[in-house]
PDB file of N, CA and C in Angstrom:
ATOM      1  N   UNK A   1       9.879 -14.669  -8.064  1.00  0.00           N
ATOM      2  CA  UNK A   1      10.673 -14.264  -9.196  1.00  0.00           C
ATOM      3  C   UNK A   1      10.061 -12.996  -9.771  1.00  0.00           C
ATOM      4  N   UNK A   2      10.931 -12.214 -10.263  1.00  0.00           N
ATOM      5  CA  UNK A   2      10.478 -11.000 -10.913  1.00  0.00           C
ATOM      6  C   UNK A   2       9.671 -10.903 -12.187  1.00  0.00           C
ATOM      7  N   UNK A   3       9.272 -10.480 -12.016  1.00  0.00           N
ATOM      8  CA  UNK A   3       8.434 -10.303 -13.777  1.00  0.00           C
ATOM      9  C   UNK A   3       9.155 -10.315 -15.128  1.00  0.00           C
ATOM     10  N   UNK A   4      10.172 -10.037 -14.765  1.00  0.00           N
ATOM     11  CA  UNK A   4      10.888  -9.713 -16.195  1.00  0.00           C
ATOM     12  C   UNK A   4      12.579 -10.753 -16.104  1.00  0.00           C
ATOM     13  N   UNK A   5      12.338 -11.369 -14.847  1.00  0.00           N
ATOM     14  CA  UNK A   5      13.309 -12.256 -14.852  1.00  0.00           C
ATOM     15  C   UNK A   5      13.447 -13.809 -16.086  1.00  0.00           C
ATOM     16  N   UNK A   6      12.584 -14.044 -16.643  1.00  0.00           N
ATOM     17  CA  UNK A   6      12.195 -15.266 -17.369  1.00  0.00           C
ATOM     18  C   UNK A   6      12.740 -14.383 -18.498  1.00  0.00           C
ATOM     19  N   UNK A   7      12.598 -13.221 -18.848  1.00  0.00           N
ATOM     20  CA  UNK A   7      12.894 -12.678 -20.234  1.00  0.00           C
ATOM     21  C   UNK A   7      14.624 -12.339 -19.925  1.00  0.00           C
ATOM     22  N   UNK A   8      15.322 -12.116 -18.897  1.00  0.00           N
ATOM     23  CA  UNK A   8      16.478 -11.980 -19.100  1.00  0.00           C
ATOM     24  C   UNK A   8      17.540 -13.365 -19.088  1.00  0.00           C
ATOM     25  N   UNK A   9      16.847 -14.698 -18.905  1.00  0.00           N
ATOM     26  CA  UNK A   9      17.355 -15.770 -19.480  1.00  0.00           C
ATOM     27  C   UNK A   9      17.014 -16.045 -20.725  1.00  0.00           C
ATOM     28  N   UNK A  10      16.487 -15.510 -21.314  1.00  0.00           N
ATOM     29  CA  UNK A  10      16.214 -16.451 -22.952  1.00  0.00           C
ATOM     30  C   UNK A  10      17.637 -15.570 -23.513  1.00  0.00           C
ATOM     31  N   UNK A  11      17.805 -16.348 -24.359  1.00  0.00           N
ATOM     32  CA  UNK A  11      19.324 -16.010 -25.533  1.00  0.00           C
ATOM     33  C   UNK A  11      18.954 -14.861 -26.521  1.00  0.00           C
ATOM     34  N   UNK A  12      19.709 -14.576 -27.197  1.00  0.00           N
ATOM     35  CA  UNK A  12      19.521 -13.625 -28.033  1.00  0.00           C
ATOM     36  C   UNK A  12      18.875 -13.753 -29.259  1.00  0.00           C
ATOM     37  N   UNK A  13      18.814 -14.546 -29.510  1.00  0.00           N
ATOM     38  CA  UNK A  13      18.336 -15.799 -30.749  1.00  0.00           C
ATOM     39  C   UNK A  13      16.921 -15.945 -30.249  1.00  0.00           C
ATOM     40  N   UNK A  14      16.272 -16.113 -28.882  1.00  0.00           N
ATOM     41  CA  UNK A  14      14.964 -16.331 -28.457  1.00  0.00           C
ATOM     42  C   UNK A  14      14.502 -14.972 -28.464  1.00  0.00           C
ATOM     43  N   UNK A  15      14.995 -13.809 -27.840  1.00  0.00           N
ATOM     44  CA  UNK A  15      14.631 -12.605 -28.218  1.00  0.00           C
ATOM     45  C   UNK A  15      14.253 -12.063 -29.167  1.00  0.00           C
ATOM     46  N   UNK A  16      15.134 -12.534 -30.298  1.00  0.00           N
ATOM     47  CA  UNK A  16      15.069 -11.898 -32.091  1.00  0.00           C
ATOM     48  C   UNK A  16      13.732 -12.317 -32.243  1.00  0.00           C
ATOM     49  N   UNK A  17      13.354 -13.632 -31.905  1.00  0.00           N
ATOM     50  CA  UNK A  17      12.297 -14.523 -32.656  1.00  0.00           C
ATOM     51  C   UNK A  17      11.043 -14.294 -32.179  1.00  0.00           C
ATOM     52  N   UNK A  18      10.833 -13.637 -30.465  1.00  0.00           N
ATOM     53  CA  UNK A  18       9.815 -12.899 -29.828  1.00  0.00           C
ATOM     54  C   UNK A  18       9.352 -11.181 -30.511  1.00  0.00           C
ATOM     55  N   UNK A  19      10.877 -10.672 -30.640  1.00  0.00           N
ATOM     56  CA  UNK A  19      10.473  -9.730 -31.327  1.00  0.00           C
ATOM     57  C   UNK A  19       9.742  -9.654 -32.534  1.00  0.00           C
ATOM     58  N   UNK A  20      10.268 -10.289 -33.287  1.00  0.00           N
ATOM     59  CA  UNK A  20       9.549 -10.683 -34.661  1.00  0.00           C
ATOM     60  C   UNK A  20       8.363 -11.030 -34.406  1.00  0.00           C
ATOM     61  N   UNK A  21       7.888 -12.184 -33.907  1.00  0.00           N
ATOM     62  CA  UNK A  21       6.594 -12.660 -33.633  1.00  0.00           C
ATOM     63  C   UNK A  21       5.845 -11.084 -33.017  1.00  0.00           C
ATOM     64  N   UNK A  22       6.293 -10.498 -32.057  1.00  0.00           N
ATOM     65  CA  UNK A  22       5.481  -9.789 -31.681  1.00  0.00           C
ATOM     66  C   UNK A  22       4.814  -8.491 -33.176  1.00  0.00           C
ATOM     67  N   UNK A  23       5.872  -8.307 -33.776  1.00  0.00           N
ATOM     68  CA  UNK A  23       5.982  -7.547 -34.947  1.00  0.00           C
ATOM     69  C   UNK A  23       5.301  -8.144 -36.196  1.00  0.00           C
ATOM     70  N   UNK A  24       5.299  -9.199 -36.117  1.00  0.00           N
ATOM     71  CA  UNK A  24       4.365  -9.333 -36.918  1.00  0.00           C
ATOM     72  C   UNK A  24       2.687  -9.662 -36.915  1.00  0.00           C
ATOM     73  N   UNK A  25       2.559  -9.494 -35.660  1.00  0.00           N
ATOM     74  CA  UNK A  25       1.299  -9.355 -35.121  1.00  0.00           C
ATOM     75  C   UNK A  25       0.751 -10.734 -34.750  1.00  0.00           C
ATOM     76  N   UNK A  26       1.815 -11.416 -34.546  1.00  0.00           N
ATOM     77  CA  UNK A  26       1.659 -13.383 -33.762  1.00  0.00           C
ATOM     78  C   UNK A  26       1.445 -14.407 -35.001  1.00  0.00           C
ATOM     79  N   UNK A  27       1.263 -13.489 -36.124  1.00  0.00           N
ATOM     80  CA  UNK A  27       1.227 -14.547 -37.752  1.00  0.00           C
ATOM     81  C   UNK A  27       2.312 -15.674 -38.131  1.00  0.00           C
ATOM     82  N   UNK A  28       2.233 -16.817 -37.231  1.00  0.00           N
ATOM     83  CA  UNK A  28       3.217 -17.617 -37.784  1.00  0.00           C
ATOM     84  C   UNK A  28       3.512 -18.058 -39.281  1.00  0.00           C
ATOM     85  N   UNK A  29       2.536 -17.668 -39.799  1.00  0.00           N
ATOM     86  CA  UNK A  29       2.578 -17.226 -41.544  1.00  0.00           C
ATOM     87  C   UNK A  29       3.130 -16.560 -41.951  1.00  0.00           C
ATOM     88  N   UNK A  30       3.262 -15.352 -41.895  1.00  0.00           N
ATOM     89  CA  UNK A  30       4.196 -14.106 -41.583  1.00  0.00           C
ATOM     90  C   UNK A  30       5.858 -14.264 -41.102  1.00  0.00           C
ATOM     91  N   UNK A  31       5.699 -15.299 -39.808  1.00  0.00           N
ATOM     92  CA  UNK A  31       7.228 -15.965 -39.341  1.00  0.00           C
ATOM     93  C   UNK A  31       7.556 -16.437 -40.601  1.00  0.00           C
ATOM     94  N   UNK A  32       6.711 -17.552 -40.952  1.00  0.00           N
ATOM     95  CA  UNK A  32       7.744 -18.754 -41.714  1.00  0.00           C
ATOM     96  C   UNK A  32       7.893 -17.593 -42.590  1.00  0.00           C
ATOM     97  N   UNK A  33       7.362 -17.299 -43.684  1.00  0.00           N
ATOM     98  CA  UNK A  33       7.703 -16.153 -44.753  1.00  0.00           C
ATOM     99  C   UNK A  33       8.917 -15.337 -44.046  1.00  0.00           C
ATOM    100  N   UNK A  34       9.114 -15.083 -43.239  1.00  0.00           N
ATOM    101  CA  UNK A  34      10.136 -13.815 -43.189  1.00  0.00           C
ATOM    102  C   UNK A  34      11.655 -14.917 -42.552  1.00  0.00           C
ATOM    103  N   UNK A  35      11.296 -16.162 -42.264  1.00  0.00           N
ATOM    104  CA  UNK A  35      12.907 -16.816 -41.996  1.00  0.00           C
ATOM    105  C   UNK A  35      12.661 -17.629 -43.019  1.00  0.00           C
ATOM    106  N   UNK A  36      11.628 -17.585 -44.018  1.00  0.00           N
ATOM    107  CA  UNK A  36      11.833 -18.828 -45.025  1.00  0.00           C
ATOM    108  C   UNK A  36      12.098 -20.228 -44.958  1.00  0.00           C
ATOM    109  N   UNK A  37      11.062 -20.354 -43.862  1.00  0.00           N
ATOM    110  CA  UNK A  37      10.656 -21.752 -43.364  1.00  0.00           C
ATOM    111  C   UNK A  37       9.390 -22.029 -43.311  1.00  0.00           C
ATOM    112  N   UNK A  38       9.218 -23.609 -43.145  1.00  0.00           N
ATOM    113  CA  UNK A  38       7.530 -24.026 -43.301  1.00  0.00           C
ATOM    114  C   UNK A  38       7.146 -23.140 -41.925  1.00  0.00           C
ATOM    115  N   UNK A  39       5.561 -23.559 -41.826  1.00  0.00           N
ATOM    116  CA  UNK A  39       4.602 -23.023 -40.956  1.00  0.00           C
ATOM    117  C   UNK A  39       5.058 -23.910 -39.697  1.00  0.00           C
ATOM    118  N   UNK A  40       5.251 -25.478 -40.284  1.00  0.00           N
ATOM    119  CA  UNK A  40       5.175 -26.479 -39.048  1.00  0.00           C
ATOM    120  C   UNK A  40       6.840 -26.045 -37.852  1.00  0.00           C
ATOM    121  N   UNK A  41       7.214 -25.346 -39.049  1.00  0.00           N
ATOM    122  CA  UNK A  41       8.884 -25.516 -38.547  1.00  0.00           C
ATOM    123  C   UNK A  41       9.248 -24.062 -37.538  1.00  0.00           C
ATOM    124  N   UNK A  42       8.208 -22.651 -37.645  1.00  0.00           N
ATOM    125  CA  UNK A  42       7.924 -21.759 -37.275  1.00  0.00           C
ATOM    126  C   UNK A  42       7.168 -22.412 -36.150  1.00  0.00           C
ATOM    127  N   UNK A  43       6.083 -22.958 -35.956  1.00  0.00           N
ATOM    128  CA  UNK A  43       5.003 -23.720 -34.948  1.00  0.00           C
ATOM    129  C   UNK A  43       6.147 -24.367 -33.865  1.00  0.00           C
ATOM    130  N   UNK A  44       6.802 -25.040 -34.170  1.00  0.00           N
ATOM    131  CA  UNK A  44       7.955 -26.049 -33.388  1.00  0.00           C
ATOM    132  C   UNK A  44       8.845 -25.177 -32.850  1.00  0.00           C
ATOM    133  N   UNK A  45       9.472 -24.107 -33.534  1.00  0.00           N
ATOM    134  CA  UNK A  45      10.236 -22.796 -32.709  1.00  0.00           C
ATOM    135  C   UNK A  45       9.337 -22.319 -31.357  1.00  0.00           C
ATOM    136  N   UNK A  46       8.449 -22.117 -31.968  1.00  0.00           N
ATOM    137  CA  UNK A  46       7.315 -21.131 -30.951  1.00  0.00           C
ATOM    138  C   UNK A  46       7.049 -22.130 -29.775  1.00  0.00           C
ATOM    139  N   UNK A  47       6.775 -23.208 -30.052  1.00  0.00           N
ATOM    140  CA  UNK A  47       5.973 -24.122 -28.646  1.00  0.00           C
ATOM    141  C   UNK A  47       7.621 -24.210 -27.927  1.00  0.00           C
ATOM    142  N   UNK A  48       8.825 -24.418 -28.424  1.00  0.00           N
ATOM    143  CA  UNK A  48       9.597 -24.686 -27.772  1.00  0.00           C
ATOM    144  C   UNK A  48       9.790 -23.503 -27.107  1.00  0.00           C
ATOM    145  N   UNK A  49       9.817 -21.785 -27.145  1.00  0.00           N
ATOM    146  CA  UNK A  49      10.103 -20.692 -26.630  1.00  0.00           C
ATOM    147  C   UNK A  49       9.135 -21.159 -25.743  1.00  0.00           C
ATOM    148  N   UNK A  50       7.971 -21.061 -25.685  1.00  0.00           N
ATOM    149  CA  UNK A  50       6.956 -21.549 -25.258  1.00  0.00           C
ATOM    150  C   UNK A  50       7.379 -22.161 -23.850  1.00  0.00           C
ATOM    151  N   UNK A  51       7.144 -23.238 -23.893  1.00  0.00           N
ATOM    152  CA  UNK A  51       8.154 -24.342 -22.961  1.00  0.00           C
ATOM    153  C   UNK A  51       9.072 -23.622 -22.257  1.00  0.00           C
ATOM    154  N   UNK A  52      10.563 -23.209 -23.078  1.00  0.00           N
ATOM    155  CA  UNK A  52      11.281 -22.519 -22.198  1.00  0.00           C
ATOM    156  C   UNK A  52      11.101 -21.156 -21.352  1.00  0.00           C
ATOM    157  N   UNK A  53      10.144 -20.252 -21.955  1.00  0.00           N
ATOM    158  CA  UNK A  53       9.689 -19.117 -20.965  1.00  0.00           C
ATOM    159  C   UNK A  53       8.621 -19.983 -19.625  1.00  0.00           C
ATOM    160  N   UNK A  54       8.028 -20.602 -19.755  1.00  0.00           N
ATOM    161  CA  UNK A  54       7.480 -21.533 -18.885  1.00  0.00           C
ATOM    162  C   UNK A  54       8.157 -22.311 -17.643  1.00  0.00           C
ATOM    163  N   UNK A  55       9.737 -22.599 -18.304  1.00  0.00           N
ATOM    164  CA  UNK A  55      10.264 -23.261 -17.219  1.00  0.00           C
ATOM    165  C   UNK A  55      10.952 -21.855 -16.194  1.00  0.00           C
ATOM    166  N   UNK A  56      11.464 -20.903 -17.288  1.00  0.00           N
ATOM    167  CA  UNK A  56      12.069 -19.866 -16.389  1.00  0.00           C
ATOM    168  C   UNK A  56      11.360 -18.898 -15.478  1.00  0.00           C
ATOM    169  N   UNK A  57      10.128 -18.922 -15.817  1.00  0.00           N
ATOM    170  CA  UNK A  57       8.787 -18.228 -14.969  1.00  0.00           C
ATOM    171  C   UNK A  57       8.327 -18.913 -13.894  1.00  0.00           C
ATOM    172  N   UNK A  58       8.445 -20.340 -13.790  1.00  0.00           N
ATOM    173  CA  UNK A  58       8.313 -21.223 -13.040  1.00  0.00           C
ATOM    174  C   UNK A  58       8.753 -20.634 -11.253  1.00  0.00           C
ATOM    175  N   UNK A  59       7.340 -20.629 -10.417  1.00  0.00           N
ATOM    176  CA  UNK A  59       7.703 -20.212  -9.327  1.00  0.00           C
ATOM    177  C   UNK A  59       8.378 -21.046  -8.383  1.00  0.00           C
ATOM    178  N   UNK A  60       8.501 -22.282  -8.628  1.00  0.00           N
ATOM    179  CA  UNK A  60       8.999 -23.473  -7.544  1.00  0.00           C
ATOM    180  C   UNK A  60      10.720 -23.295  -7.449  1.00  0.00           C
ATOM    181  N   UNK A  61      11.252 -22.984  -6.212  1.00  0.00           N
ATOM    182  CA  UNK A  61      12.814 -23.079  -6.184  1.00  0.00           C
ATOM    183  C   UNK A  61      13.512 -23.857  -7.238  1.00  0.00           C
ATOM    184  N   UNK A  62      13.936 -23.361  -8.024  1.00  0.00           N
ATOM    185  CA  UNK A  62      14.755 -24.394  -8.973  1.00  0.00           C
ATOM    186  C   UNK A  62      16.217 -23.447  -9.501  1.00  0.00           C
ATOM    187  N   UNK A  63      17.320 -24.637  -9.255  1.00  0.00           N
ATOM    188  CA  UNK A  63      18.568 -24.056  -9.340  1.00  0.00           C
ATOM    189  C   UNK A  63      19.016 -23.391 -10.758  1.00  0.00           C
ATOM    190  N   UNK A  64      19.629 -22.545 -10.953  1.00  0.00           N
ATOM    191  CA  UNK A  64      19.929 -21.975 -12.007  1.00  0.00           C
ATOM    192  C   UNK A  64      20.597 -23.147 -13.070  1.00  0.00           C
ATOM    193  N   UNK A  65      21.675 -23.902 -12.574  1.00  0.00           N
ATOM    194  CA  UNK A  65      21.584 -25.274 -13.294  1.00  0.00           C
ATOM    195  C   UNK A  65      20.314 -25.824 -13.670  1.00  0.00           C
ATOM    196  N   UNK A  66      19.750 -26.290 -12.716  1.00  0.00           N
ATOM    197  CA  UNK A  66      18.614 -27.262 -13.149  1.00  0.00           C
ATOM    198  C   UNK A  66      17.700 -26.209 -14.606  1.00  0.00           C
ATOM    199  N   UNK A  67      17.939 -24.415 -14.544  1.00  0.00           N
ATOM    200  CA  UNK A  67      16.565 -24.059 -14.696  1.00  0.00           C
ATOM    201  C   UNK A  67      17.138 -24.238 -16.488  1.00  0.00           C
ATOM    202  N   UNK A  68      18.901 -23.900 -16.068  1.00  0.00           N
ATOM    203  CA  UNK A  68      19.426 -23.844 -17.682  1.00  0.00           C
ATOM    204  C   UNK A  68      19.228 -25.304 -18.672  1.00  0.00           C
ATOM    205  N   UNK A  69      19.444 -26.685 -17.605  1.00  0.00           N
ATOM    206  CA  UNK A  69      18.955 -27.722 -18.668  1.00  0.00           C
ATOM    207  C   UNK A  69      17.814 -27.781 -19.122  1.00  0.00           C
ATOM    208  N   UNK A  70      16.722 -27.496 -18.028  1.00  0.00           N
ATOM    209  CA  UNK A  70      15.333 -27.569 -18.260  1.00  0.00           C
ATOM    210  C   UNK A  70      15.449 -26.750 -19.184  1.00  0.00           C
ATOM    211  N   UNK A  71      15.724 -25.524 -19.518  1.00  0.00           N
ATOM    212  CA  UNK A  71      16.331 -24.577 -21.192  1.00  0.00           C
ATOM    213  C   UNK A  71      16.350 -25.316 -22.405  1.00  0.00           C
ATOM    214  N   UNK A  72      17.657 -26.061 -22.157  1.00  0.00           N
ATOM    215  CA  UNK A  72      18.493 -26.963 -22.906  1.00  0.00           C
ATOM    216  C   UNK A  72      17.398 -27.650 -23.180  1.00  0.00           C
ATOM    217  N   UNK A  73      16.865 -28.740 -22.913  1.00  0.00           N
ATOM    218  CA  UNK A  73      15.903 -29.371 -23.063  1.00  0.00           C
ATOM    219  C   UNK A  73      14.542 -28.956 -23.928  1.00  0.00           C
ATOM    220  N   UNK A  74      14.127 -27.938 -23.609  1.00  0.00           N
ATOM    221  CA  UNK A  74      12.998 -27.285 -24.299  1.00  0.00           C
ATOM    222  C   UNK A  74      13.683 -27.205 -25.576  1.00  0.00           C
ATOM    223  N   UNK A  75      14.975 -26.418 -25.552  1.00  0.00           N
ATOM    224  CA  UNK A  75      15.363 -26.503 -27.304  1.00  0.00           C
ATOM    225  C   UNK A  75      15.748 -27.528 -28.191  1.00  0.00           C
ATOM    226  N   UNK A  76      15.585 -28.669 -27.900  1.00  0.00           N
ATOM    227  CA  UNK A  76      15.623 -29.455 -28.289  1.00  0.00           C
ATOM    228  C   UNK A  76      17.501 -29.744 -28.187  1.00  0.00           C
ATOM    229  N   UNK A  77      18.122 -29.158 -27.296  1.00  0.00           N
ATOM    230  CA  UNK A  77      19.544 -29.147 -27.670  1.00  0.00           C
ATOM    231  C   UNK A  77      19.978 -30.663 -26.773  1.00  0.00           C
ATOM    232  N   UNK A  78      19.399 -30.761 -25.652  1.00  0.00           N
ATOM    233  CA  UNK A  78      19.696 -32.249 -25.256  1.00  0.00           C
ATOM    234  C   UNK A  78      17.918 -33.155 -24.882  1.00  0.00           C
ATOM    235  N   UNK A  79      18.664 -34.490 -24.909  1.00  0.00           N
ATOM    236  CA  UNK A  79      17.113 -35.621 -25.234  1.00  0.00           C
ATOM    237  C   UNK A  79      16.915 -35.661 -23.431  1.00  0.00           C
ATOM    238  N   UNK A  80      15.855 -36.480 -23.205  1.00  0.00           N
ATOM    239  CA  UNK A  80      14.862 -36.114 -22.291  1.00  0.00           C
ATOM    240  C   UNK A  80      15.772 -37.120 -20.984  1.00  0.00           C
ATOM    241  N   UNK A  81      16.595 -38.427 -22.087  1.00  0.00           N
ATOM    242  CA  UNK A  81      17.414 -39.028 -20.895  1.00  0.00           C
ATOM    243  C   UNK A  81      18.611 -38.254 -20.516  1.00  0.00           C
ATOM    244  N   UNK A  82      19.367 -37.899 -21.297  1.00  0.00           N
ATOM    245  CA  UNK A  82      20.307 -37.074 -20.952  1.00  0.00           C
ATOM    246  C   UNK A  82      19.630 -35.920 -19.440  1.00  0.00           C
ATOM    247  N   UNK A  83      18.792 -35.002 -20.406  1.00  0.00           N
ATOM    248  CA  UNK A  83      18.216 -34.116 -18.843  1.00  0.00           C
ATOM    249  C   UNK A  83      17.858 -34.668 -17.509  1.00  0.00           C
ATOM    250  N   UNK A  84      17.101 -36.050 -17.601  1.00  0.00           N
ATOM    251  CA  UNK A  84      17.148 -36.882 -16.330  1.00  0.00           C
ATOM    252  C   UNK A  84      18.511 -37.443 -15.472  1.00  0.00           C
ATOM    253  N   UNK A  85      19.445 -37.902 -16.317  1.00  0.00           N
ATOM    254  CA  UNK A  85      20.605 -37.941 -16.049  1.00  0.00           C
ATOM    255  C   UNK A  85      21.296 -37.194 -14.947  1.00  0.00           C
ATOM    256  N   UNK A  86      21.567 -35.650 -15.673  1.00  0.00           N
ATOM    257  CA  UNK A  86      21.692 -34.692 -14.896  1.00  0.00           C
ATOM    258  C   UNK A  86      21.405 -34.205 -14.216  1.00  0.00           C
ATOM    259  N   UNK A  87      20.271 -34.258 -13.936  1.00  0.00           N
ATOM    260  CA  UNK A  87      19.408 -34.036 -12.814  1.00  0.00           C
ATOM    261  C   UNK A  87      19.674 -34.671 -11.693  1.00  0.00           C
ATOM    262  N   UNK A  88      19.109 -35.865 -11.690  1.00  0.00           N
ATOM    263  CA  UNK A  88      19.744 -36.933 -10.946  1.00  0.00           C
ATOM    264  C   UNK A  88      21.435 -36.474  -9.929  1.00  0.00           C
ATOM    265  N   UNK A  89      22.243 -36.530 -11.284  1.00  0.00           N
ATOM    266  CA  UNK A  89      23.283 -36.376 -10.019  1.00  0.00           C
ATOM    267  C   UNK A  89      23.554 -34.871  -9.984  1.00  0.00           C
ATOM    268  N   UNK A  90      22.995 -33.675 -10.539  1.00  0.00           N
ATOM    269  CA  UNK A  90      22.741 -32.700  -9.494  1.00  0.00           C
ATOM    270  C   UNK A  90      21.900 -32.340  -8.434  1.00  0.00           C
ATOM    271  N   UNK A  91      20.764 -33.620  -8.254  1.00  0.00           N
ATOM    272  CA  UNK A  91      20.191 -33.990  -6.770  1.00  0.00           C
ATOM    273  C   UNK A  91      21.357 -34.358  -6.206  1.00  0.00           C
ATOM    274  N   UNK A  92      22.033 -35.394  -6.265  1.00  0.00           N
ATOM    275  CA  UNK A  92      22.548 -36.204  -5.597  1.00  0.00           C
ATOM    276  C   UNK A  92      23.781 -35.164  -5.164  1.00  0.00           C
ATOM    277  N   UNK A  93      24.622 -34.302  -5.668  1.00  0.00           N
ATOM    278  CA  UNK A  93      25.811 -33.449  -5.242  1.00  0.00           C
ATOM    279  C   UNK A  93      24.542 -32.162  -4.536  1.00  0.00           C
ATOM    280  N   UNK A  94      23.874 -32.065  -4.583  1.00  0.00           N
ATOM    281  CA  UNK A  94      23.107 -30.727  -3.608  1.00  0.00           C
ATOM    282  C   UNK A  94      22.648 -31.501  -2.173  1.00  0.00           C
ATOM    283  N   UNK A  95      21.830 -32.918  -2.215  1.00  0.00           N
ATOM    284  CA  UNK A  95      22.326 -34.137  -0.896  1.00  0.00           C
ATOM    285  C   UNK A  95      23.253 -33.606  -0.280  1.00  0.00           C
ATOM    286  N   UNK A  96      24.300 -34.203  -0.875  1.00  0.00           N
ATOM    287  CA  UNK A  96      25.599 -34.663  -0.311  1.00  0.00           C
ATOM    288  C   UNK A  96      26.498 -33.092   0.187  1.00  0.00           C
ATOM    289  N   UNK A  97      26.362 -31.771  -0.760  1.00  0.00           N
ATOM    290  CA  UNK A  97      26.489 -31.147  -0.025  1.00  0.00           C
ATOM    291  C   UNK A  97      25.701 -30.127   1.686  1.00  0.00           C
ATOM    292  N   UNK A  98      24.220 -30.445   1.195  1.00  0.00           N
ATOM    293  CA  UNK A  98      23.204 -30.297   2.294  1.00  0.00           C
ATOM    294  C   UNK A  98      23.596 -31.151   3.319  1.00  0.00           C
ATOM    295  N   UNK A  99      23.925 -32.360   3.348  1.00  0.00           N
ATOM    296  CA  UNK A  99      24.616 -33.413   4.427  1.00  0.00           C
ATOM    297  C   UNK A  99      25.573 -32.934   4.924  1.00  0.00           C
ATOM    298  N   UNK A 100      26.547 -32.458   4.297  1.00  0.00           N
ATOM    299  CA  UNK A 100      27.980 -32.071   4.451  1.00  0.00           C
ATOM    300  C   UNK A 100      27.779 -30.731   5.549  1.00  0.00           C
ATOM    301  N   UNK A 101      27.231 -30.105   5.039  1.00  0.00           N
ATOM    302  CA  UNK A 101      27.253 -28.287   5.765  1.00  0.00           C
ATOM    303  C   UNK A 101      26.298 -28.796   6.821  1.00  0.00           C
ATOM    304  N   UNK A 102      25.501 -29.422   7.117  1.00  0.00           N
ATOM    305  CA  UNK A 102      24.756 -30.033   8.151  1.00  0.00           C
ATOM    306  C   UNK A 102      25.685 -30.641   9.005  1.00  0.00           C
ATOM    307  N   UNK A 103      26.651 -31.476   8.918  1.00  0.00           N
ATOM    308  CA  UNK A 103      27.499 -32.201   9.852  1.00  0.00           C
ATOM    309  C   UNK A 103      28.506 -31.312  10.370  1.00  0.00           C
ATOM    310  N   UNK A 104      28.913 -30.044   9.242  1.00  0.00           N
ATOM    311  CA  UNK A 104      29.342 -29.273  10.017  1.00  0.00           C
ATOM    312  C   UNK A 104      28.943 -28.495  10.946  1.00  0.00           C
ATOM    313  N   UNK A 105      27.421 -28.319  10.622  1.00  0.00           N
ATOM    314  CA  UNK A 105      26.727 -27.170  11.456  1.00  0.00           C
ATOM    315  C   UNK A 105      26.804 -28.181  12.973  1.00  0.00           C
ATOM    316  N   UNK A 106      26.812 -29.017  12.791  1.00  0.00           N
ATOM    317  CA  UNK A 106      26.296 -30.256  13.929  1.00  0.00           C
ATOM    318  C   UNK A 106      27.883 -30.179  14.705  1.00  0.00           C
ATOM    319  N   UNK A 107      28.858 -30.155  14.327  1.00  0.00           N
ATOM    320  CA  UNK A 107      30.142 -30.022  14.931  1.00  0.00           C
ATOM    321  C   UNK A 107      29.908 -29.194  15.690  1.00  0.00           C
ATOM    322  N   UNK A 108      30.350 -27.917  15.116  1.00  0.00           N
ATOM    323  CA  UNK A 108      30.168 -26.522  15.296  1.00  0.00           C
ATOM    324  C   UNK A 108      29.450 -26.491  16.958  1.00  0.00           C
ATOM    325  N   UNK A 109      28.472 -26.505  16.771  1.00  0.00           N
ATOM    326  CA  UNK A 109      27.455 -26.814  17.700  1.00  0.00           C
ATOM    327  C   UNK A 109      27.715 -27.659  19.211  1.00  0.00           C
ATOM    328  N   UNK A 110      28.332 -28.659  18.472  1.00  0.00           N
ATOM    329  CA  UNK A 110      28.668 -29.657  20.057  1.00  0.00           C
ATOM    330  C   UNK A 110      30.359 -28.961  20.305  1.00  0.00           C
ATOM    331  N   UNK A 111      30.856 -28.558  19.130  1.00  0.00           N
ATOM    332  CA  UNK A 111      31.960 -27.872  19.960  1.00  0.00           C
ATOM    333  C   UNK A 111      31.499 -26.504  20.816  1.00  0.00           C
ATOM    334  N   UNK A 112      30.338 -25.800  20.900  1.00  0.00           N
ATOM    335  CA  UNK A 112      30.777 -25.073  21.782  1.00  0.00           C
ATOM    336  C   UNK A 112      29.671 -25.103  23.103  1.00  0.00           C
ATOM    337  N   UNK A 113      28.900 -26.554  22.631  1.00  0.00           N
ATOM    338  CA  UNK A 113      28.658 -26.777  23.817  1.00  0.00           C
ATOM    339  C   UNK A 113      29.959 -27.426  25.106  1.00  0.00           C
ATOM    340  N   UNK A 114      31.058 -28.108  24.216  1.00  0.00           N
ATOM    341  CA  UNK A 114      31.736 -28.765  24.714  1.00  0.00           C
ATOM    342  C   UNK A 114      32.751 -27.330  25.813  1.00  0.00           C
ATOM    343  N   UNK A 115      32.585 -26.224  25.261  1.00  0.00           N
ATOM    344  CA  UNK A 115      33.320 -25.455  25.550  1.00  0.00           C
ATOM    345  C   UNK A 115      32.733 -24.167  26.707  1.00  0.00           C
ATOM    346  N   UNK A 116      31.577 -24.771  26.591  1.00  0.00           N
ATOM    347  CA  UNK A 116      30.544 -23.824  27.520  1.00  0.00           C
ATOM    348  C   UNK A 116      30.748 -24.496  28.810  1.00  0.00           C
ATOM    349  N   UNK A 117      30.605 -25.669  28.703  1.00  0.00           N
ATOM    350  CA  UNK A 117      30.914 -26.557  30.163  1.00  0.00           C
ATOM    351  C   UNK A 117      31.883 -26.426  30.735  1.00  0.00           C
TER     352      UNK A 117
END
């Protein structure tokens, strides 16, 4: 993955809040003061960006689905069963299509052996 690929999935809303942080010189004191929120509630933004630049930097093959719940998830926007959920049966439809294009490849194949003879 590219270097700068993890930064062109975060939202615009995760951007604002990097910028800022960076601008204010990483003072989550400084954060809460300038969105007028506690420290703990600035702290809980940050570990979750946190998290989500983590999953999108992540070098292991992972599908752009999978990488957006694993997203979802970090923001607290869906719970941890829900993300297992989905997961689950987007294993199970990437199976079933890996099976599928396999049986075709496997056709394919004995048809032109069938046709070589």
């Amino acid at each position: 993955m590219s270097a700068s690929r993890w930064i062109e999935l975060l939202e615009e809303e995760d951007l604002a809040f990097l910028k800022r942080f960076v601008l204010a010189s990483g003072s989550l004191k400084e954060m809460a003061t300038a969105y007028g929120i506690s420290y703990p509630t600035v702290r809980l933004r940050l570990d979750r960006l946190i998290a989500k630049i983590k999953i999108f930097d992540h070098e292991h093959a992972m599908s752009d689905f999978e990488r957006t719940l694993r997203g979802l998830h970090s923001d607290g926007k869906i719970d941890l069963a829900t993300l297992k959920t989905l997961l689950s049966a987007h294993q199970k439809e990437r199976e079933k299509a890996h099976a599928s294009s396999e049986n075709d490849r496997l056709r394919a194949d004995s048809h032109r052996v069938d046709n070589a003879g």
